[in-house]
C-alpha atoms as a PDB file:
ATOM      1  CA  UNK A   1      73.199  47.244 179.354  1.00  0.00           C
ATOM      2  CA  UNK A   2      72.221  47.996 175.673  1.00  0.00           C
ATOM      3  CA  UNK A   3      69.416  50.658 177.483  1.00  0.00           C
ATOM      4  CA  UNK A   4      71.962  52.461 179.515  1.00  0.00           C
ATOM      5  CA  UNK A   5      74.639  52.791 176.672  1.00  0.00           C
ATOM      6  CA  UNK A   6      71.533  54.146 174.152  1.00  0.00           C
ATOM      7  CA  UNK A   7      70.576  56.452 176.971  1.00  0.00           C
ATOM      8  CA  UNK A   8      74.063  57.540 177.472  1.00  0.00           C
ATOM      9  CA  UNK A   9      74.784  57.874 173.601  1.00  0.00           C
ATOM     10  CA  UNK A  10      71.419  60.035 173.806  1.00  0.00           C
ATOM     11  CA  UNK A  11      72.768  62.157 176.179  1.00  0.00           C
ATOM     12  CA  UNK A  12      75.925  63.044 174.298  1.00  0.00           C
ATOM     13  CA  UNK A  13      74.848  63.668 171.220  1.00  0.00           C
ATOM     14  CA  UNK A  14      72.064  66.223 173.196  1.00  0.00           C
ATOM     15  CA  UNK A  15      74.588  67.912 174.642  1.00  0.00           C
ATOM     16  CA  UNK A  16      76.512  68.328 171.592  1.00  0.00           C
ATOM     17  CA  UNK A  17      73.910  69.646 169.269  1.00  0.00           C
ATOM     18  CA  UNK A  18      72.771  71.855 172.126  1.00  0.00           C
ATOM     19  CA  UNK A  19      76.723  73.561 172.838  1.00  0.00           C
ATOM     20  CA  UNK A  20      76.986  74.057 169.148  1.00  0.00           C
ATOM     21  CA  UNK A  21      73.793  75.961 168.764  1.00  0.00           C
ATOM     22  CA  UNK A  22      74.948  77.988 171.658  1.00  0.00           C
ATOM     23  CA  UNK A  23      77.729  78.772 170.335  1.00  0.00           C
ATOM     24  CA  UNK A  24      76.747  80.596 167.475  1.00  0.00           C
ATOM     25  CA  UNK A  25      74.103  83.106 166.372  1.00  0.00           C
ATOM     26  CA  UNK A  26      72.613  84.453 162.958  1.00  0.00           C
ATOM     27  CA  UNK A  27      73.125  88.667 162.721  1.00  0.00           C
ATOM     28  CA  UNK A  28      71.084  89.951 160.657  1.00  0.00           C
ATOM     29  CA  UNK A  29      71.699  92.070 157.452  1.00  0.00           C
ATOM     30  CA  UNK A  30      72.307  95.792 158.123  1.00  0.00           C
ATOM     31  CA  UNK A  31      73.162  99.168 156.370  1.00  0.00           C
ATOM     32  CA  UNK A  32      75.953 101.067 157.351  1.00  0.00           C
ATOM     33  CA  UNK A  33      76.088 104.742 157.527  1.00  0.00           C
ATOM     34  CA  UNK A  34      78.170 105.155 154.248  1.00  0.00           C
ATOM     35  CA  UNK A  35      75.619 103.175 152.561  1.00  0.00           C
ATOM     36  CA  UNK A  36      76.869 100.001 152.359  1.00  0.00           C
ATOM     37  CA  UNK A  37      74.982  96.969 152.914  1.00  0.00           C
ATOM     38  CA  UNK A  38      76.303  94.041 154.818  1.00  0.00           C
ATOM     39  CA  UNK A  39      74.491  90.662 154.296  1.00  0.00           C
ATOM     40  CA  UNK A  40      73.448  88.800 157.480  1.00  0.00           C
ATOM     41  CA  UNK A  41      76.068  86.240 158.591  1.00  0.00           C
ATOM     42  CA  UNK A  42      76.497  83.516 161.180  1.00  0.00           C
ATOM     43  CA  UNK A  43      78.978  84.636 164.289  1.00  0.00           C
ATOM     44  CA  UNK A  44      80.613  83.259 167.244  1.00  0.00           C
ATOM     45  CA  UNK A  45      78.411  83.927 170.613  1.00  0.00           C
ATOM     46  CA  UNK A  46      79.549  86.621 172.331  1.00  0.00           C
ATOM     47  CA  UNK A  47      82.084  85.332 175.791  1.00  0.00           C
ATOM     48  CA  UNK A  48      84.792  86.484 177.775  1.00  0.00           C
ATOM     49  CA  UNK A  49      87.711  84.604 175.899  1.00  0.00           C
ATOM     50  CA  UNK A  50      89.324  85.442 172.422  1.00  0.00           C
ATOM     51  CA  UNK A  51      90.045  81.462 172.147  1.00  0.00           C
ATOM     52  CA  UNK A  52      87.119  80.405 170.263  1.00  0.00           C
ATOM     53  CA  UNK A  53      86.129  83.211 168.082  1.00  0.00           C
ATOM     54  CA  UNK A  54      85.654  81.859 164.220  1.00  0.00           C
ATOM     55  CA  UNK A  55      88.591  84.761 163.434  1.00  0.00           C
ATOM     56  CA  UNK A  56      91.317  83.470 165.713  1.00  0.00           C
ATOM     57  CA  UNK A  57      94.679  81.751 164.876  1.00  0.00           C
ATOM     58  CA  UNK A  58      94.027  77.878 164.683  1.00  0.00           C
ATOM     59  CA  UNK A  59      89.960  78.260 164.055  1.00  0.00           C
ATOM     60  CA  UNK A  60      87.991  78.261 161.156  1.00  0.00           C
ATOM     61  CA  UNK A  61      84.585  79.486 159.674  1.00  0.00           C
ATOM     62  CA  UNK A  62      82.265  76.519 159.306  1.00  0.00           C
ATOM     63  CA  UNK A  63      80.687  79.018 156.908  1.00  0.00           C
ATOM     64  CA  UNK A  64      83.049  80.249 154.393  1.00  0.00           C
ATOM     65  CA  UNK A  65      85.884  77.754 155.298  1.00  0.00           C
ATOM     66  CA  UNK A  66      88.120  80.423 156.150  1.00  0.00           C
ATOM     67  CA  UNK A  67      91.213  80.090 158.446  1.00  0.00           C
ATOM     68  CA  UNK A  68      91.433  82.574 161.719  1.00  0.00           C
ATOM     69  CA  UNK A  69      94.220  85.246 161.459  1.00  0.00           C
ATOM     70  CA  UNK A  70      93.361  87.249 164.445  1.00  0.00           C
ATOM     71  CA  UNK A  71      96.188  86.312 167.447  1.00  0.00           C
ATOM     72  CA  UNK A  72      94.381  86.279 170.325  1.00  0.00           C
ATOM     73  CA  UNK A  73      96.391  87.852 172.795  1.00  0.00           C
ATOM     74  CA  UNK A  74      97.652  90.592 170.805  1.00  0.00           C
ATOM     75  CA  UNK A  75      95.642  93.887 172.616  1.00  0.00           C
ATOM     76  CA  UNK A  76      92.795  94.388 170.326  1.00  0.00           C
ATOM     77  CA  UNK A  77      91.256  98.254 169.500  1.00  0.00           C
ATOM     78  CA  UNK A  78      88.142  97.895 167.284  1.00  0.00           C
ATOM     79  CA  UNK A  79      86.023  99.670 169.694  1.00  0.00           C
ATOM     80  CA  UNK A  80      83.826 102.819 167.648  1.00  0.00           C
ATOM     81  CA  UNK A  81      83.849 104.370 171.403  1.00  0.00           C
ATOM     82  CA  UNK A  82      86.614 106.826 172.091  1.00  0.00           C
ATOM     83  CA  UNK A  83      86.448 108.643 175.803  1.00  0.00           C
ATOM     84  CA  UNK A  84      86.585 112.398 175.829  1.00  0.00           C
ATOM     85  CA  UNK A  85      89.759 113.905 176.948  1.00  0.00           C
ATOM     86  CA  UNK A  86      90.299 114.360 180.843  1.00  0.00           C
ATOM     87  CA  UNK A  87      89.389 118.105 181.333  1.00  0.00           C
ATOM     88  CA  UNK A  88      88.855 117.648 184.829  1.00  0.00           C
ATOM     89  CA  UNK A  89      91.560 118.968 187.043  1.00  0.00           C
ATOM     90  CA  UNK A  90      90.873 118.706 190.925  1.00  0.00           C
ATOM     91  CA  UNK A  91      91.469 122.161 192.631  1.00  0.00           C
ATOM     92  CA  UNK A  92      95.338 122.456 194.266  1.00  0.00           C
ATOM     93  CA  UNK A  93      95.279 121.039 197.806  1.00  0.00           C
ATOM     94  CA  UNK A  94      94.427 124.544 200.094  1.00  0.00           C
ATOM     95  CA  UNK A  95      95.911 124.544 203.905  1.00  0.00           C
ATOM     96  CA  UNK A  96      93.339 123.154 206.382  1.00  0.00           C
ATOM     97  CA  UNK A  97      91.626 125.684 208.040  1.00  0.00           C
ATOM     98  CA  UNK A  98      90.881 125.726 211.837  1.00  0.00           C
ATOM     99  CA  UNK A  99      87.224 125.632 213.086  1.00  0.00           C
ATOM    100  CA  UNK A 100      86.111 128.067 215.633  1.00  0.00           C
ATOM    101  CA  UNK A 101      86.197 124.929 218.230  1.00  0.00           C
ATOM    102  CA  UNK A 102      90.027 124.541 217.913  1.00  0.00           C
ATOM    103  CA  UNK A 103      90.090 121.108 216.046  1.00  0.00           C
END
């Protein structure tokens, strides 16, 4: 009984070290274009939800201790991408023109 509970206690704990180390990853320190450095920092892995993101409402930075602000449904737009402008306008529709075999 005392084997199975160990091996069971085992077993949690594994899976708890290994979800929190996948849940996080080290970016390294960059240079911006304007010349400003920013110093490598420990983020939340990258997912499709906004739930668990250090910066959302009702989380916090393990890191710095800071509180999330960000609401996560509110539509984000930090994207650097902008699409060009539509310039393509498909030709007006032209009458259909008969084919030499009458269809």
């Amino acid at each position: 009984m005392k084997l199975k509970f160990a091996a069971v206690t085992a077993a949690l704990i594994a899976a708890g070290i290994i979800g929190d180390v996948s849940a996080q990853q080290y970016v390294n320190g960059y240079t911006r274009a304007d010349g400003t450095y920013v110093q490598g920092h420990y983020r939340s892995a990258q997912n499709t939800t906004r739930q668990d993101n250090y910066s959302t409402q009702g989380n916090y930075n393990p890191y710095t201790g800071q509180r999330g602000t960000v609401d996560p449904y509110q539509q984000q737009n930090n994207s650097l991408y902008t699409p060009p402008p539509r310039t393509y306008n498909p030709p007006p529709p032209t009458t259909r023109r008969r084919s030499s075999y009458g269809y």
